[in-house]
Protein backbone atom coordinates (compact mmCIF):
# COMPACT_ATOMS: atom_id res chain seq x y z
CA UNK A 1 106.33 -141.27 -138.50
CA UNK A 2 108.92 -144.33 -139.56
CA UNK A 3 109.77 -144.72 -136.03
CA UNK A 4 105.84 -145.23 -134.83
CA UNK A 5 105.74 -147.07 -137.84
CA UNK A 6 109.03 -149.30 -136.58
CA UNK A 7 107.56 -149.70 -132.72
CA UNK A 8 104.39 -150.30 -134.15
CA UNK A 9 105.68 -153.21 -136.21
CA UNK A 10 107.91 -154.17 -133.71
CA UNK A 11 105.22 -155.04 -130.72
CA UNK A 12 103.15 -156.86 -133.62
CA UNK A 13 106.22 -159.19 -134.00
CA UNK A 14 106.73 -159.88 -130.57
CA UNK A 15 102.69 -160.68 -129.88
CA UNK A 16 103.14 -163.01 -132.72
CA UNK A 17 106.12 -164.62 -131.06
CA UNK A 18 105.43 -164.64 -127.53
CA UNK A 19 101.48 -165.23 -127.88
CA UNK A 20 102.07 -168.98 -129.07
CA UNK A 21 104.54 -169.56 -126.63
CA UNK A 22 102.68 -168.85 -124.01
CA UNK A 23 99.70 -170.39 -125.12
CA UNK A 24 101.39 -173.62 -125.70
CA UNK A 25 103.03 -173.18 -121.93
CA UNK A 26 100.37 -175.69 -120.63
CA UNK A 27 97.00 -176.37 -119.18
CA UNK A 28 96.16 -173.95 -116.00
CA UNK A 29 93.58 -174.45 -112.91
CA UNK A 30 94.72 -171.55 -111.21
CA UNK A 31 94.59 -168.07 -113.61
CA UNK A 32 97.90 -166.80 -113.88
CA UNK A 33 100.24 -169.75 -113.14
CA UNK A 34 101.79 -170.78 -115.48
CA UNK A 35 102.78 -174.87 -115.63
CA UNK A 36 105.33 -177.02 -117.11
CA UNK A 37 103.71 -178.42 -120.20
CA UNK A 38 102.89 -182.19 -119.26
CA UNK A 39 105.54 -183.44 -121.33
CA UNK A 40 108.01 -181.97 -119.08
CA UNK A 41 110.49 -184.32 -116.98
CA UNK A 42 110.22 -185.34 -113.66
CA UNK A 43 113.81 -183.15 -113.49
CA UNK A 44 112.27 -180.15 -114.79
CA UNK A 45 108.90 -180.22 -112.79
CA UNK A 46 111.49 -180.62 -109.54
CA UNK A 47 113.44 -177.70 -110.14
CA UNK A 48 110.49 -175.23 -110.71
CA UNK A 49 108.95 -176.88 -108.03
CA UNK A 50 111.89 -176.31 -105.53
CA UNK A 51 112.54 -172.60 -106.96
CA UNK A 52 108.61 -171.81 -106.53
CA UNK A 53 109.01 -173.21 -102.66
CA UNK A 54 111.62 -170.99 -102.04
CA UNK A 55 110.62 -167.59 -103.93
CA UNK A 56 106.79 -168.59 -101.89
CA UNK A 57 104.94 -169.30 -105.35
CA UNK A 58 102.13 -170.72 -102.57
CA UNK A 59 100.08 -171.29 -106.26
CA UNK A 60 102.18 -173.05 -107.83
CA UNK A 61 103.47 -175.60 -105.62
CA UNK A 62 99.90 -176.25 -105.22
CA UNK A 63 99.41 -176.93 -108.75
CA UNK A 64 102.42 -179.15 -108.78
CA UNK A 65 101.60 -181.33 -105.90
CA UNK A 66 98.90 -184.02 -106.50
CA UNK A 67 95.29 -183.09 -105.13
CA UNK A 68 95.33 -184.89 -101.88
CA UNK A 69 98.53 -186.44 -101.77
CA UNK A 70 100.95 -184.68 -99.35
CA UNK A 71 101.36 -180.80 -98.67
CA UNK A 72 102.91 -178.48 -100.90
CA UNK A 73 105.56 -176.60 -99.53
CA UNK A 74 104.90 -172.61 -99.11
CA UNK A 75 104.91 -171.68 -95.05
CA UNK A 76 105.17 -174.65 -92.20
CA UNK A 77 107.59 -175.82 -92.94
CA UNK A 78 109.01 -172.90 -95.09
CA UNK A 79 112.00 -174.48 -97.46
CA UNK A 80 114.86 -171.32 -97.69
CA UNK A 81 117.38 -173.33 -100.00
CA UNK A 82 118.20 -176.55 -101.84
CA UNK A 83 120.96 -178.05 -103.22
CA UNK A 84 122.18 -180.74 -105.30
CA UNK A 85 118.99 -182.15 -107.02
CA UNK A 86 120.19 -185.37 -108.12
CA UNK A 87 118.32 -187.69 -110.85
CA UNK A 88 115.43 -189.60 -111.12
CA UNK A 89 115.25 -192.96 -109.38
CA UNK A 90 112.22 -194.66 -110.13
CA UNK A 91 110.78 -196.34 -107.31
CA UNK A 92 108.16 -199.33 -108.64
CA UNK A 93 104.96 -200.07 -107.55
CA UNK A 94 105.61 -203.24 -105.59
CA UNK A 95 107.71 -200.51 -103.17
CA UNK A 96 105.71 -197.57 -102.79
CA UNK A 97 102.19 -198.87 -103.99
CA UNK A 98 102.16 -196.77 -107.21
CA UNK A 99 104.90 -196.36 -109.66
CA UNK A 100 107.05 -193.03 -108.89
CA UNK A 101 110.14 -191.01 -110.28
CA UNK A 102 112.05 -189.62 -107.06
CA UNK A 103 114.51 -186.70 -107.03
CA UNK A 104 116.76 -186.62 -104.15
CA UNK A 105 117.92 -183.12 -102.61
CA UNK A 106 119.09 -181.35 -99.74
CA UNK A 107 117.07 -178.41 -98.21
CA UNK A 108 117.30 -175.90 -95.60
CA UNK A 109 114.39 -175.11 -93.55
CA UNK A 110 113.42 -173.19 -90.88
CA UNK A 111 111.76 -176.05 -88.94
CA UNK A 112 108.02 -176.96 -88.83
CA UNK A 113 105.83 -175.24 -86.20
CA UNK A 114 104.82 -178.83 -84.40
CA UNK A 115 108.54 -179.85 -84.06
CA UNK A 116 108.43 -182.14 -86.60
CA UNK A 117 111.32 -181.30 -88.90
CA UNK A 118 114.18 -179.81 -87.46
CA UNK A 119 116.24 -176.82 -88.68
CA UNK A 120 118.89 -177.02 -91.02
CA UNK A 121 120.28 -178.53 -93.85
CA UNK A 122 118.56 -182.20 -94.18
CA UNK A 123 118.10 -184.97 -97.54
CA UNK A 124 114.81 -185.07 -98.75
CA UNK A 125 112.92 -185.91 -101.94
CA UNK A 126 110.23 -185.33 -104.04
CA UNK A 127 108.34 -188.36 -105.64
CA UNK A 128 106.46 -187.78 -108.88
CA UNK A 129 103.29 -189.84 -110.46
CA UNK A 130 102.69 -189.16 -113.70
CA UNK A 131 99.42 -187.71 -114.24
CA UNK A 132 97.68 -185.82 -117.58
CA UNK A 133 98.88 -182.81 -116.67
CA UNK A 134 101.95 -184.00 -116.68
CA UNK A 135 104.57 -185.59 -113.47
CA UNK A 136 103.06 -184.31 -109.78
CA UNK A 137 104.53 -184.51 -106.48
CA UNK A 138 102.52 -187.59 -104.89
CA UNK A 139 105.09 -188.03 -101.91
CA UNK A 140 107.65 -186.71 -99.90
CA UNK A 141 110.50 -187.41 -97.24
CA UNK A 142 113.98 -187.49 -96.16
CA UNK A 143 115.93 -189.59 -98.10
């Protein structure tokens, strides 16, 4: 009986931890994924997004790109790997039109289906806009 008594007490902690934290994980459009809260660096939103690209989390590289702003990355072009995300560089508006954090990478791809991006190891980046969700890819290209 003191053993139930211990699991029992046990789970009840760990719903008391873990249910905050994952209520205060951030805003969600699509059930289930989970987002960086929108306080979250430019840094931070890059790396998930890159990991999510390459593990296929289709959802959320959707909910990390801006709604009509470029693709999000999930099949053509598939990204297999990344390397070296570098640091912000903010790029102002009188350059790109809106005011953007870039991170600068490399990535390894399989190629796009209309012959667009080649195969292999490549720089790219990912440019941010802040938004009230929090920082969204807007734009993307070699770098």
């Amino acid at each position: 009986m003191a053993g139930v008594l211990r699991r029992l007490a046990g789970g009840l902690m760990l719903l008391c931890v873990a249910g905050p934290l994952v209520a205060c994980s951030g805003p969600s459009r699509t059930p289930g994924v989970l987002l960086p809260p929108a306080s979250a660096s430019p840094e931070r939103v890059a790396r998930l997004y890159l990991r999510a690209a390459v593990s296929g989390n289709c959802a959320l590289t959707a909910e990390l790109t801006a709604p009509h702003a470029t693709w999000s990355w999930c099949q053509d072009p598939k990204l297999l790997a990344y390397r070296s995300p570098g640091s912000v560089e903010h790029v102002p508006a009188s350059e790109a039109g809106r005011s953007e954090e870039c991170v600068q990478f490399e990535m390894y791809t399989h190629g796009s289906s209309d012959g667009s991006m080649p195969v292999g190891w490549q720089p790219w980046s990912l440019c941010f806009v802040s938004t009230h969700a929090g920082w969204r890819v807007f734009d993307q290209g070699q770098g």
